[in-house]
N, C-alpha and C. Protein backbone atom coordinates (compact mmCIF):
# COMPACT_ATOMS: atom_id res chain seq x y z
N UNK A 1 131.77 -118.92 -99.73
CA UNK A 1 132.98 -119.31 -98.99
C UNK A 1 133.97 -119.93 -99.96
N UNK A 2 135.61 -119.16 -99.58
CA UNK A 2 136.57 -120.29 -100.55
C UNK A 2 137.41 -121.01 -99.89
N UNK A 3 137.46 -121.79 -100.76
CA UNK A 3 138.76 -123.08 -100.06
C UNK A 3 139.80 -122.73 -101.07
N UNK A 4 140.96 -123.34 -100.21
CA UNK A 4 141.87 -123.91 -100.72
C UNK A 4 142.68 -124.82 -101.06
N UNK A 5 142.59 -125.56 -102.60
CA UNK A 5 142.77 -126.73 -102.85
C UNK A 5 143.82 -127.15 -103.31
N UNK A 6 144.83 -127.99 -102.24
CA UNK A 6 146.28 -128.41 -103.21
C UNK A 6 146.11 -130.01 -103.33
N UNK A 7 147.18 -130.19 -104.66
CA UNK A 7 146.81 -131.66 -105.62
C UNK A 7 148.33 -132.55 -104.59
N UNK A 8 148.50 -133.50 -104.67
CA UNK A 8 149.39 -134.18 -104.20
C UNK A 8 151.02 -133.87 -105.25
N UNK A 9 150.42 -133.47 -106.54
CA UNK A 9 151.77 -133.41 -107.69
C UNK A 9 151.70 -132.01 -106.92
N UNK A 10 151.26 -131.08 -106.54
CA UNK A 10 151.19 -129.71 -106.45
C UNK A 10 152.60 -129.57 -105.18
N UNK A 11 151.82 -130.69 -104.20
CA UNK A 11 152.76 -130.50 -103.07
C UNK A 11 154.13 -131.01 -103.45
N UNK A 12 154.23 -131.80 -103.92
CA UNK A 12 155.89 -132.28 -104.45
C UNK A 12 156.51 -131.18 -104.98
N UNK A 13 155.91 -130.07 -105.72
CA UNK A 13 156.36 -129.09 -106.20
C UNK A 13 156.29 -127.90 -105.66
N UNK A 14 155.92 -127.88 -104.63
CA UNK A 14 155.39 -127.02 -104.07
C UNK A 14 156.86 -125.95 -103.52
N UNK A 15 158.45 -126.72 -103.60
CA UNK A 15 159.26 -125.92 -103.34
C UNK A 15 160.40 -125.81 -104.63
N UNK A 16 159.31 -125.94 -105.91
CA UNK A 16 160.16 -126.07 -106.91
C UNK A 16 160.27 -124.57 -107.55
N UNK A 17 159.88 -123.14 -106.76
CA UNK A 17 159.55 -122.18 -107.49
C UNK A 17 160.80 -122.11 -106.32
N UNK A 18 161.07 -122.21 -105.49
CA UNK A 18 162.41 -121.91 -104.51
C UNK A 18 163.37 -121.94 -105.12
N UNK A 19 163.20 -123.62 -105.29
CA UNK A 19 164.67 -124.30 -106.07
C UNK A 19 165.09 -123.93 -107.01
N UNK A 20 164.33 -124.12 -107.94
CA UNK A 20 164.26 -124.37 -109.39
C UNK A 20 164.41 -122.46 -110.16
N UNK A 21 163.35 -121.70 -108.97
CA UNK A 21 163.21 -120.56 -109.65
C UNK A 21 164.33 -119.64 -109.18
N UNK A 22 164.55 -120.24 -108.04
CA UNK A 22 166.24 -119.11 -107.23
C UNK A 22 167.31 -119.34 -108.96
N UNK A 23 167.68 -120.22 -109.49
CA UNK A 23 168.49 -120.56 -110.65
C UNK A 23 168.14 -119.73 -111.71
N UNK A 24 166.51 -119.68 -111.89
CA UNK A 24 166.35 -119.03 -113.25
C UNK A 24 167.09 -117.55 -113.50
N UNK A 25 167.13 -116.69 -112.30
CA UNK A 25 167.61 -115.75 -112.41
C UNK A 25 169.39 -115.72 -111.18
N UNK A 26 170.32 -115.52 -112.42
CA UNK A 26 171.09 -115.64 -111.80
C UNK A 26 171.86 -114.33 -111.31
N UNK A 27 171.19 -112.97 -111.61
CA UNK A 27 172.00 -112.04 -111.05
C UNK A 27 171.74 -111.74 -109.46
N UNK A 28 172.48 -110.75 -109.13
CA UNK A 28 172.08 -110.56 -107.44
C UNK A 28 170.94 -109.99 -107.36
N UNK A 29 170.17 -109.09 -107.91
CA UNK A 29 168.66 -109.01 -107.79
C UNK A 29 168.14 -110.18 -107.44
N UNK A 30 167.78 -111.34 -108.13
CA UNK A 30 167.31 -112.29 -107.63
C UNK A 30 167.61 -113.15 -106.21
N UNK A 31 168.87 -113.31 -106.13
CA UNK A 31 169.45 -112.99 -104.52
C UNK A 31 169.31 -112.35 -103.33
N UNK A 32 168.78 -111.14 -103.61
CA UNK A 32 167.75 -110.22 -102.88
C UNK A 32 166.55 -110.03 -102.55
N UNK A 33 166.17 -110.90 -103.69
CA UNK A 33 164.34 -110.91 -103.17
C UNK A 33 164.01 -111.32 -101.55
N UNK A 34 163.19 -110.80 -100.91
CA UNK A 34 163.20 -110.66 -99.75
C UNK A 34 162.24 -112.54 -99.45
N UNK A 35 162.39 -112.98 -98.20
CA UNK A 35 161.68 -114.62 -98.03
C UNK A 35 160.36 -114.12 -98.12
N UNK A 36 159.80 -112.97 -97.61
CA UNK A 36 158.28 -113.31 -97.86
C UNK A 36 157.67 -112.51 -99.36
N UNK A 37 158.55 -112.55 -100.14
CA UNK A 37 158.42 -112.03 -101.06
C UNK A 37 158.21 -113.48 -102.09
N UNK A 38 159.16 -114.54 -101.55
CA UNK A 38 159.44 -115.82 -102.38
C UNK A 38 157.92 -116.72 -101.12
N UNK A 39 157.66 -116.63 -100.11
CA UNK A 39 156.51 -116.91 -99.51
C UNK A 39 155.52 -116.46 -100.48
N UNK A 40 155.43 -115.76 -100.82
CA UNK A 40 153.93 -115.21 -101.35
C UNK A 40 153.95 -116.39 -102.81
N UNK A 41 155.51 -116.02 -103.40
CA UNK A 41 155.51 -116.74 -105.03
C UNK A 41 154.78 -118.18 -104.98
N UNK A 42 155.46 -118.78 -103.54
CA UNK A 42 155.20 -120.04 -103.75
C UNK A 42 153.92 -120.60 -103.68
N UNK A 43 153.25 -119.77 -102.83
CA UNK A 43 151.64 -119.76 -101.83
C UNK A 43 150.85 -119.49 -103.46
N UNK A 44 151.41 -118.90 -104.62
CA UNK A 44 150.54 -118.40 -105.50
C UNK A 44 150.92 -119.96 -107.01
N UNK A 45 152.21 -120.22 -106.52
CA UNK A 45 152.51 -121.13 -107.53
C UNK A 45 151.58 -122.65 -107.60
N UNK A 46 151.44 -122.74 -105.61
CA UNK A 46 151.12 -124.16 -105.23
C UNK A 46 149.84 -124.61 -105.11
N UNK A 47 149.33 -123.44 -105.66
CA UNK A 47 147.63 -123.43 -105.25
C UNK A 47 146.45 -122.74 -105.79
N UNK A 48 145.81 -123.52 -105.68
CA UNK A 48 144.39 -123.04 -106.74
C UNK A 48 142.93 -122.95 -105.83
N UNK A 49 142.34 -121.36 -106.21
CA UNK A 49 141.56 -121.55 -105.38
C UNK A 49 140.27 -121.35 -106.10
N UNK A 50 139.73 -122.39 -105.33
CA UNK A 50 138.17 -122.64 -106.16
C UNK A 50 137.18 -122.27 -105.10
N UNK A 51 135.56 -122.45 -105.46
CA UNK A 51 134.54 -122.34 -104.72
C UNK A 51 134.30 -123.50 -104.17
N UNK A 52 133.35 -123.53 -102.86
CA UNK A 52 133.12 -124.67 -102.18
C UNK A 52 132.54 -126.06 -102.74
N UNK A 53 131.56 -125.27 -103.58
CA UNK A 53 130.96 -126.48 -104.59
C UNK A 53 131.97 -127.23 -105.92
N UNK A 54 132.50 -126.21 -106.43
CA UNK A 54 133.99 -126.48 -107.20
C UNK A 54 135.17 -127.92 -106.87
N UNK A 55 135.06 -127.03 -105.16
CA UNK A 55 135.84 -128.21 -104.35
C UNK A 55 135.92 -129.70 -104.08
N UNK A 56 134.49 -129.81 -103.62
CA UNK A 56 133.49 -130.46 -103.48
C UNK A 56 133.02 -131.64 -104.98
N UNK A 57 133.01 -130.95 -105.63
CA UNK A 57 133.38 -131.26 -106.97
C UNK A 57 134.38 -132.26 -107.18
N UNK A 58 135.49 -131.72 -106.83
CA UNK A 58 136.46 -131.92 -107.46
C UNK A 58 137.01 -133.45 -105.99
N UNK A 59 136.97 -133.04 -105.05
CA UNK A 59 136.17 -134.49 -104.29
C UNK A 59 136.15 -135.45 -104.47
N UNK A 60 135.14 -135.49 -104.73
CA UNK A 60 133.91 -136.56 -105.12
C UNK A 60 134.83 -137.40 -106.24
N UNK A 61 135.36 -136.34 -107.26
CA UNK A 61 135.29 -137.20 -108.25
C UNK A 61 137.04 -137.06 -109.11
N UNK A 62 138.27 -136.68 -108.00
CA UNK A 62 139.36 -136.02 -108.04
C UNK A 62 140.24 -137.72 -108.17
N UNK A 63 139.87 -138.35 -107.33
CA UNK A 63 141.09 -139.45 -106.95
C UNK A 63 140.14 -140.57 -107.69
N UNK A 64 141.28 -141.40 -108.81
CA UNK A 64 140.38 -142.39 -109.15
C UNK A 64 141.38 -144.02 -109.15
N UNK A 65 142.52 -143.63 -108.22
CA UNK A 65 142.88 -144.56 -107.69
C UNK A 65 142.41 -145.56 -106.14
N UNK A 66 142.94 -146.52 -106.25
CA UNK A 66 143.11 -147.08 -104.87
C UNK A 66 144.10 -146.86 -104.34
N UNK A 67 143.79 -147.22 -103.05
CA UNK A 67 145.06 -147.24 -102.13
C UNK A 67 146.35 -147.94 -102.72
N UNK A 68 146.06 -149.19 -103.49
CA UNK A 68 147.26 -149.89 -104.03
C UNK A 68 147.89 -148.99 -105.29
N UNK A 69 146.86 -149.03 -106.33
CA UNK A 69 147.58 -147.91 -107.44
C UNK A 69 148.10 -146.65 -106.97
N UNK A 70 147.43 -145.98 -106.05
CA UNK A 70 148.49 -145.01 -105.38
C UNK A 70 149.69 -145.26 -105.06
N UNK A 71 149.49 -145.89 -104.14
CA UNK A 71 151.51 -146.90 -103.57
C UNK A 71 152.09 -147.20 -104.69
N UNK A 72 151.64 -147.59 -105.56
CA UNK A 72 152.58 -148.04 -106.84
C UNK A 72 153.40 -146.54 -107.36
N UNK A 73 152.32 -145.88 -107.62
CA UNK A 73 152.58 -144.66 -108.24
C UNK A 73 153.82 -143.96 -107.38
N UNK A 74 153.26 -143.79 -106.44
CA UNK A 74 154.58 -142.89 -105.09
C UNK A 74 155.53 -143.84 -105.42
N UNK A 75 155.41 -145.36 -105.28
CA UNK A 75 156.80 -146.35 -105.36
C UNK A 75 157.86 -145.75 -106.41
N UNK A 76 157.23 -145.81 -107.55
CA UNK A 76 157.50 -145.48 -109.13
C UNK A 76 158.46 -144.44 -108.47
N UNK A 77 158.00 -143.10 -107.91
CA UNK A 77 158.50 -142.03 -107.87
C UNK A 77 159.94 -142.18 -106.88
N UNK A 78 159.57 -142.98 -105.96
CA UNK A 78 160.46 -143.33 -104.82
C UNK A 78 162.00 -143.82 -105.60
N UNK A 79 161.65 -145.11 -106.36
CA UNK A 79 162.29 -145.41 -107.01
C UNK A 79 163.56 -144.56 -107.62
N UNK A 80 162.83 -143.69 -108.33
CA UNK A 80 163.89 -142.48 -108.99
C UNK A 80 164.39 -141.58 -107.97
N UNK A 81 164.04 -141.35 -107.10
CA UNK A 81 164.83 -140.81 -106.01
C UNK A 81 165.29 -141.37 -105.58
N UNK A 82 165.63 -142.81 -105.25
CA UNK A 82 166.69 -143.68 -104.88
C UNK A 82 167.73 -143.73 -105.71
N UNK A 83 167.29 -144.15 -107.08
CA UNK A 83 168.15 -143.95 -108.33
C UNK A 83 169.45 -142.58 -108.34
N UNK A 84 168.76 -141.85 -107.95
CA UNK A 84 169.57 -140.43 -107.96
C UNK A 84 170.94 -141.12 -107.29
N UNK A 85 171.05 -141.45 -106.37
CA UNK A 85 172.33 -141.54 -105.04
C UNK A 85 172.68 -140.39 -103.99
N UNK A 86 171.41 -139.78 -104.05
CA UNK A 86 171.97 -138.81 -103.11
C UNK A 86 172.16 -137.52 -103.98
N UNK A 87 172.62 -137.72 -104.63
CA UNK A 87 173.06 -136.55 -106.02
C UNK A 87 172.18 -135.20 -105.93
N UNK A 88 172.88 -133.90 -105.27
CA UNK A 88 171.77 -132.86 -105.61
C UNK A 88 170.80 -132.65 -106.72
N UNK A 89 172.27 -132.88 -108.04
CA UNK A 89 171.41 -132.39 -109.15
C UNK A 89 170.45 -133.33 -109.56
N UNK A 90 170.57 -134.59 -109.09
CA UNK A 90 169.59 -136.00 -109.95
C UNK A 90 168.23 -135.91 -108.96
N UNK A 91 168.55 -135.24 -107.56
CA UNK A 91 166.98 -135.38 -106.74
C UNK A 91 166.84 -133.66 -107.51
N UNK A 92 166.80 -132.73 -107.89
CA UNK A 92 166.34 -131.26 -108.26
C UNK A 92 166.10 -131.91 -109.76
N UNK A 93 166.65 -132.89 -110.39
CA UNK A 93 165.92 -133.33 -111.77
C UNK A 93 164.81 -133.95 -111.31
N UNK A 94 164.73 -134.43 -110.51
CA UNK A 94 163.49 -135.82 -110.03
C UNK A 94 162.38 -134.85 -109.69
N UNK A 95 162.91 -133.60 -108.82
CA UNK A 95 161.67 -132.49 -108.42
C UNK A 95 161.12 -131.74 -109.54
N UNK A 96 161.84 -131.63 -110.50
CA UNK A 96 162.02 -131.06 -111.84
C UNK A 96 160.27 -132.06 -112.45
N UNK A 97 160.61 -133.33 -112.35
CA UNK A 97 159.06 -133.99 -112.84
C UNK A 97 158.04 -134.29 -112.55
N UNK A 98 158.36 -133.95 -111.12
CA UNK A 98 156.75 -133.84 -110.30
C UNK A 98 155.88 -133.28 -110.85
N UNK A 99 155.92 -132.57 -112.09
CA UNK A 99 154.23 -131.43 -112.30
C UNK A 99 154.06 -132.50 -113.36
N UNK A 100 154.36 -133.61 -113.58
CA UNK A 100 153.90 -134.38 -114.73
C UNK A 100 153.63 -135.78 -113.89
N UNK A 101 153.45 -135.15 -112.52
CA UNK A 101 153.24 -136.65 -111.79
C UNK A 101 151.85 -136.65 -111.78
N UNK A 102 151.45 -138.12 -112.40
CA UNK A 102 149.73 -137.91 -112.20
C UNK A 102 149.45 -138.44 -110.71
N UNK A 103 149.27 -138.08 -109.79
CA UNK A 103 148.80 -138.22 -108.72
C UNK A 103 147.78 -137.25 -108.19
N UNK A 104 146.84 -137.75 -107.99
CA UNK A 104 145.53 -137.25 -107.49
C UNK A 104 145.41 -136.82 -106.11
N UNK A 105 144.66 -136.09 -105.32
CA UNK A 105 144.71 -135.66 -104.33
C UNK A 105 144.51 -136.72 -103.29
N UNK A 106 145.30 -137.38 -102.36
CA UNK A 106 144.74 -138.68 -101.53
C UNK A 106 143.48 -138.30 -100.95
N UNK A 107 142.99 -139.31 -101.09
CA UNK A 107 141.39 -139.56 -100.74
C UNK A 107 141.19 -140.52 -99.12
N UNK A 108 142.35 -141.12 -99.11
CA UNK A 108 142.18 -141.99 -97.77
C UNK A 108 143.45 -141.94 -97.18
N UNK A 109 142.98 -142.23 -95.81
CA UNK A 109 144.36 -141.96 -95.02
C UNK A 109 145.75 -142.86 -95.88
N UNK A 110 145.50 -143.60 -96.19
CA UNK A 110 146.88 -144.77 -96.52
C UNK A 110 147.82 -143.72 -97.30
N UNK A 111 146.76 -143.74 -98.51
CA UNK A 111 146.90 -142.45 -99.24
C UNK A 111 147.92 -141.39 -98.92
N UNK A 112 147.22 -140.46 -97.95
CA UNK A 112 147.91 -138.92 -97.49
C UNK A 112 149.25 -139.79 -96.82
N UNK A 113 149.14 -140.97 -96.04
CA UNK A 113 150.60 -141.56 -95.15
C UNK A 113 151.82 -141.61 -96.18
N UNK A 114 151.13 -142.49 -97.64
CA UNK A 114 151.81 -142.58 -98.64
C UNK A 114 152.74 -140.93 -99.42
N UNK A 115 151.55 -140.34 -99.50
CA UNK A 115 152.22 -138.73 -99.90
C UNK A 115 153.25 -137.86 -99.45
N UNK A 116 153.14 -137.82 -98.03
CA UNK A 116 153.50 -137.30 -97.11
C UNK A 116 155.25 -138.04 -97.03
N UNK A 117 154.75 -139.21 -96.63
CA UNK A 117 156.08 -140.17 -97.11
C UNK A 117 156.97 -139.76 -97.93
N UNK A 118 156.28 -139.38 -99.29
CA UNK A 118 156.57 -139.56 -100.31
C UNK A 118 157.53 -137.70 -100.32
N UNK A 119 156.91 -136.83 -100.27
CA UNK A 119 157.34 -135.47 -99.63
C UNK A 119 158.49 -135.33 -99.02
N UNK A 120 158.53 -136.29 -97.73
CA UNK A 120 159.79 -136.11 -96.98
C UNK A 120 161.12 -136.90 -97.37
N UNK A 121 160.51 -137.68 -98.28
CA UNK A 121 162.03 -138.43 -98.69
C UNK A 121 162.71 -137.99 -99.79
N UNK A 122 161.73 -136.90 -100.30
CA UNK A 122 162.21 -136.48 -101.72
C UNK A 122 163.19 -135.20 -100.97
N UNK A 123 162.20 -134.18 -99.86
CA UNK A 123 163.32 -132.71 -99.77
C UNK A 123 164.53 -133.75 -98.20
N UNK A 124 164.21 -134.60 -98.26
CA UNK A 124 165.02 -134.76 -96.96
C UNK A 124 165.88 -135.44 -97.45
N UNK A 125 165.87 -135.79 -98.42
CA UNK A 125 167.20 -136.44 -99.83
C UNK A 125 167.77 -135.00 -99.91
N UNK A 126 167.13 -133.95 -100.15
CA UNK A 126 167.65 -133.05 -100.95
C UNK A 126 168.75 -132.04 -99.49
N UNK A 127 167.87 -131.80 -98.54
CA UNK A 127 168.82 -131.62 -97.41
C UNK A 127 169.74 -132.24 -97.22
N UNK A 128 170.22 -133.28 -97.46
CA UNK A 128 171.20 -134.74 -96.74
C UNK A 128 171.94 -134.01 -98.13
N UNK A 129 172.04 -133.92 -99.21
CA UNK A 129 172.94 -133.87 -100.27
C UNK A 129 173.16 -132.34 -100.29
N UNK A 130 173.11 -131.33 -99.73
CA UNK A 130 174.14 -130.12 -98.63
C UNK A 130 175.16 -130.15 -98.65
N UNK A 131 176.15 -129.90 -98.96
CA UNK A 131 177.73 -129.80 -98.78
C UNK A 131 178.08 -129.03 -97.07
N UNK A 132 178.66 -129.12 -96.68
CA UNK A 132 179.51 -128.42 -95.40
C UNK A 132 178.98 -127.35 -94.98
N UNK A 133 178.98 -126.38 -96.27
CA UNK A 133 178.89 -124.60 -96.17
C UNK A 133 177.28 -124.56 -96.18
N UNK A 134 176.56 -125.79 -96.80
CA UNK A 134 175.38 -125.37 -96.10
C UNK A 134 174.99 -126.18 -95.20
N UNK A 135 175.13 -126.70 -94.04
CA UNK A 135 174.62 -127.73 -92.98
C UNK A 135 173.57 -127.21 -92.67
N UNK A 136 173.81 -125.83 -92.48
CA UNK A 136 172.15 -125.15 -91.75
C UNK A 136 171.49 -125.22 -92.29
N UNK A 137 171.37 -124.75 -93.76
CA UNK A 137 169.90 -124.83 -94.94
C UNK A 137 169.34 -126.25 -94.51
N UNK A 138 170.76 -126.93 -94.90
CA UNK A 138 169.85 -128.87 -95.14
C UNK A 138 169.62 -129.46 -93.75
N UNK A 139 170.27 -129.02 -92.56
CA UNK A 139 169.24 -129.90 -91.17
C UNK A 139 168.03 -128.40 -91.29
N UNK A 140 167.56 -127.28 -91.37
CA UNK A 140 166.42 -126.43 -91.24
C UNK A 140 165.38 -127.51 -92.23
N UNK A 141 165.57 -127.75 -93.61
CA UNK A 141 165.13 -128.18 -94.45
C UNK A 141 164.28 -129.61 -93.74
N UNK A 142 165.25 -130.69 -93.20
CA UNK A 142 164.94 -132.02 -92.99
C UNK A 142 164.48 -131.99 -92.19
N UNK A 143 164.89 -130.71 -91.04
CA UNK A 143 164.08 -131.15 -89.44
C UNK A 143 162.35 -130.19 -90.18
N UNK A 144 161.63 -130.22 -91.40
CA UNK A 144 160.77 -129.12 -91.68
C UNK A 144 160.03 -130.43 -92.40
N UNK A 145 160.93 -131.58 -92.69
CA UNK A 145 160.09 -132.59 -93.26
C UNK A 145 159.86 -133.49 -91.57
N UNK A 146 160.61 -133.46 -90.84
CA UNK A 146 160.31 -134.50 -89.52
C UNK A 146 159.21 -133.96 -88.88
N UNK A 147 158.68 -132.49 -88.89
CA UNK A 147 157.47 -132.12 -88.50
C UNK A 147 156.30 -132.10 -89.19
N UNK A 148 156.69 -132.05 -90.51
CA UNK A 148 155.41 -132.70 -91.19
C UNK A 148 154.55 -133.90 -91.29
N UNK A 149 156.51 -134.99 -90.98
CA UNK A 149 155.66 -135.93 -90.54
C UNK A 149 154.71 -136.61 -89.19
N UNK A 150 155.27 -135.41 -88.57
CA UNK A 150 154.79 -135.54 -87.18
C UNK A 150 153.35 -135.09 -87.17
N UNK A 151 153.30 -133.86 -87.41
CA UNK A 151 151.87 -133.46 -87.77
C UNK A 151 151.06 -134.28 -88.89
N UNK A 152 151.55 -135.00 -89.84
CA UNK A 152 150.73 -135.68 -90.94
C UNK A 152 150.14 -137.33 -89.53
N UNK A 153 150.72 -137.80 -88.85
CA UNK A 153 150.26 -138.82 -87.79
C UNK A 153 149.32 -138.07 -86.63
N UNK A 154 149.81 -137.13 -86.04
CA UNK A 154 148.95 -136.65 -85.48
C UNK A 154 147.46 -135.67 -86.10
N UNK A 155 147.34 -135.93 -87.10
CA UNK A 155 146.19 -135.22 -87.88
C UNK A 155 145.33 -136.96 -88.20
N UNK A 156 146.49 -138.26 -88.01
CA UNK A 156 145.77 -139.58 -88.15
C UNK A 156 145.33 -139.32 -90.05
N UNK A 157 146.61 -138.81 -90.59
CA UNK A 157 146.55 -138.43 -92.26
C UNK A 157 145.55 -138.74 -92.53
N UNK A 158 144.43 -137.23 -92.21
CA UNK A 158 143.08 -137.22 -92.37
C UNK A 158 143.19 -136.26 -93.91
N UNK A 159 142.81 -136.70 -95.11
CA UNK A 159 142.62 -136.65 -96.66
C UNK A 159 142.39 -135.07 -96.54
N UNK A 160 141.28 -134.34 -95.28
CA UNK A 160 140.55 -133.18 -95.11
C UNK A 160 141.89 -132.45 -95.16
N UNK A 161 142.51 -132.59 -94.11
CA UNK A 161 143.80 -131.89 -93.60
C UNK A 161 144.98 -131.72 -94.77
N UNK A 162 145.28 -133.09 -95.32
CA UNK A 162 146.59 -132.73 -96.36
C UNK A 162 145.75 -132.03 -97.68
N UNK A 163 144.55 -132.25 -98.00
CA UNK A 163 143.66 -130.98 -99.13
C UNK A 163 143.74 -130.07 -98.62
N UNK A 164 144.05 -129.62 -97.59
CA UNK A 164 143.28 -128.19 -97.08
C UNK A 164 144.33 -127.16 -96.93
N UNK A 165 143.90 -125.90 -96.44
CA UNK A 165 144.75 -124.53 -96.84
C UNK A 165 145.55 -124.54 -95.59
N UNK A 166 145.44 -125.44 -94.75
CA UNK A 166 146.23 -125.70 -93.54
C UNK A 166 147.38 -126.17 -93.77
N UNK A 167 148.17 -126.88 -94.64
CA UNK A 167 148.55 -127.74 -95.08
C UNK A 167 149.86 -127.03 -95.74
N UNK A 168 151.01 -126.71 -95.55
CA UNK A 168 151.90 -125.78 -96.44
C UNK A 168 153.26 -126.38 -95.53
N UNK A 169 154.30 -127.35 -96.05
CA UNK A 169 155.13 -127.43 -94.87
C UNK A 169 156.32 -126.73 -95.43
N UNK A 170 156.26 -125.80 -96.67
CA UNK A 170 156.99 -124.76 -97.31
C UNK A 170 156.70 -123.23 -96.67
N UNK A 171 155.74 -123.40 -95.50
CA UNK A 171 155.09 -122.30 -95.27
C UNK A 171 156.06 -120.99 -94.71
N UNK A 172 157.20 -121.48 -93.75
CA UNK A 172 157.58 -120.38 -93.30
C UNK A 172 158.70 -120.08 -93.48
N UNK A 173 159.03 -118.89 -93.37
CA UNK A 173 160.34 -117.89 -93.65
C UNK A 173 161.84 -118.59 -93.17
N UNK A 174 161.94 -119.59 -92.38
CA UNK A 174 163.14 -120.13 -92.17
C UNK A 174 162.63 -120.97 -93.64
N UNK A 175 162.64 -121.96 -93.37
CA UNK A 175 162.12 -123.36 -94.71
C UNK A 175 162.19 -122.13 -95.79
N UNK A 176 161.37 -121.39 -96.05
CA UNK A 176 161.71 -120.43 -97.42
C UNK A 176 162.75 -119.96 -98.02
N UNK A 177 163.70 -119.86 -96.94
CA UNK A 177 165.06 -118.92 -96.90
C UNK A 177 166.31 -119.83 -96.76
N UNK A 178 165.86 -121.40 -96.19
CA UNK A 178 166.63 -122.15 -96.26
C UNK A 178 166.96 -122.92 -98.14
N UNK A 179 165.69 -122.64 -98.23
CA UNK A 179 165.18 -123.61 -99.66
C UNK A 179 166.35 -122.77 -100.90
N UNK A 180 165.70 -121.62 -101.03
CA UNK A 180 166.73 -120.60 -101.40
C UNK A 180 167.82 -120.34 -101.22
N UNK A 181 168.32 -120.23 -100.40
CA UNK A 181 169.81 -120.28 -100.22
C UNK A 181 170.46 -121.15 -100.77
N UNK A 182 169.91 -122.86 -100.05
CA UNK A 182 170.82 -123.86 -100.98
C UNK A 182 170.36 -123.73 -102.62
N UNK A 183 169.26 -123.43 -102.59
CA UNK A 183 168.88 -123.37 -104.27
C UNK A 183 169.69 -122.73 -105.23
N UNK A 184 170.18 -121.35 -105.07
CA UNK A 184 170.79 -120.26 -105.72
C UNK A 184 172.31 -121.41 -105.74
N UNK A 185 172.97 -121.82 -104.77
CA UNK A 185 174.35 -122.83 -104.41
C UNK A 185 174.28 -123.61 -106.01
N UNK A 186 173.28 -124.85 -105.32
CA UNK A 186 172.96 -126.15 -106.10
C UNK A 186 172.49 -125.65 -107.58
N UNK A 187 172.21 -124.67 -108.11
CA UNK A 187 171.34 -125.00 -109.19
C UNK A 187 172.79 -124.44 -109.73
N UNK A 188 173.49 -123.58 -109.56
CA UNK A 188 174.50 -123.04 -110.14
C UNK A 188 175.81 -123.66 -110.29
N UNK A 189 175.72 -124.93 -109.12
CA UNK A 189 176.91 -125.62 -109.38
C UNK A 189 176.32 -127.00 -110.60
N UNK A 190 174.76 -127.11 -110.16
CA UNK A 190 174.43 -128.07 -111.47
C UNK A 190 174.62 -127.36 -112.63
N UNK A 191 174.65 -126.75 -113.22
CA UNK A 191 174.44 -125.83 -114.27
C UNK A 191 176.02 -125.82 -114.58
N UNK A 192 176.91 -125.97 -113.86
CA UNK A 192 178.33 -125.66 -114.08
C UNK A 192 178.96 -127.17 -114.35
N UNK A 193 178.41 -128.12 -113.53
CA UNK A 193 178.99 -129.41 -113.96
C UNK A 193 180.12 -129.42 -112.19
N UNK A 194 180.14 -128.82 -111.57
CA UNK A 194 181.26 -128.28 -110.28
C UNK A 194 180.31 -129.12 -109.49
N UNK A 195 179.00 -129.70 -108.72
CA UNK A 195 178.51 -130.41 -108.02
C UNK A 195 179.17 -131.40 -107.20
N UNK A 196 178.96 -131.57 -106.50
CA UNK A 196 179.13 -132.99 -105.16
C UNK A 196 178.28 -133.62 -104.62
N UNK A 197 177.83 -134.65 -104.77
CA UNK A 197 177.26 -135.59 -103.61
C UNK A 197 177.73 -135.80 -102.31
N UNK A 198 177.04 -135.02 -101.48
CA UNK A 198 177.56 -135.66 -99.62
C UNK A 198 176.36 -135.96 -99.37
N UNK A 199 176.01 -136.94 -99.15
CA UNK A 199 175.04 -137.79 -98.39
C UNK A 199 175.14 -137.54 -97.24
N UNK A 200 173.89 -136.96 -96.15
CA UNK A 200 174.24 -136.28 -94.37
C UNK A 200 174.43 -137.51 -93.58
């Protein structure tokens, strides 16, 4: 039997092949790629799949924080997303360092509350800093973090649930297509120096 195992840095990044990768290619081919085409990229970017014992493994002996050094750590991160101001390009730099975030997979509920937290304030920063022409991407985007957090309380941020292959709040074709859209916008006006901060 396989599982599927995502890391807490994994999920912070987990819509950085959207963001980040809608920019790398800037002709209209890349503009065209179809959402479940960028569904599949991300499902393959965000995740690693091991064997049960592997898993299990990795378990046992994955998180070697506490609940407090965790909070610190997310704080740390929080921090720089406050720092930003709202700023598209300073929260897509901040998402930019998540794969160098050492954070371990939460092990206890405080933990996953902390992560999860930590998730929605980073893309729900990034929705709120939307300009006009995209309102739809960034409320699709934020109302995609208000159900995560809804579902992360009603799951009682059980450690099983935010590890597990259940777990994707990048999962579907609106959120995919929203992510992208503003992505291809934002990365091209960062890249140009032309950017705005509107805070929603």
């Amino acid at each position: 039997m396989r599982t599927t195992r995502t890391t807490a840095a994994a999920v912070l990044i987990s819509g950085l092949a959207l963001l980040v990768g809608a920019c790398s290619g800037s002709d209209s081919e890349g503009a065209s790629t179809t959402a479940e085409q960028k569904t599949a990229t991300t499902t393959t970017t965000t995740t690693t799949t091991t064997t049960k014992d592997e898993d299990e493994d990795a378990s046992s002996s994955g998180s070697t924080m506490s609940d407090d050094e965790f909070a610190m750590a997310v704080n740390d991160i929080s921090q720089e997303i406050g720092a930003t101001g709202g700023d598209t390009c300073g929260l897509l730099e901040v998402l930019q360092t998540m794969g160098a975030a050492d954070l371990p997979d939460p092990s206890t509920p405080a933990q996953v509350e902390a992560a999860v937290g930590l998730v929605a304030e980073l893309y729900t920063g990034i929705a709120n800093s939307a300009p006009p022409e995209y309102a739809a991407e960034g409320a699709t985007i934020a109302a995609a973090m208000v159900d995560l957090e809804a579902q992360a309380a009603a799951q009682d941020y059980d450690p099983e649930w935010f590890n597990g292959a259940e777990f994707d709040p990048f999962g579907s074709v609106e959120v995919t297509a929203a992510l992208t859209t503003f992505a291809t916008a934002a990365t091209e006006s960062c890249t140009t120096g032309t950017t705005t901060s509107i805070a929603g």
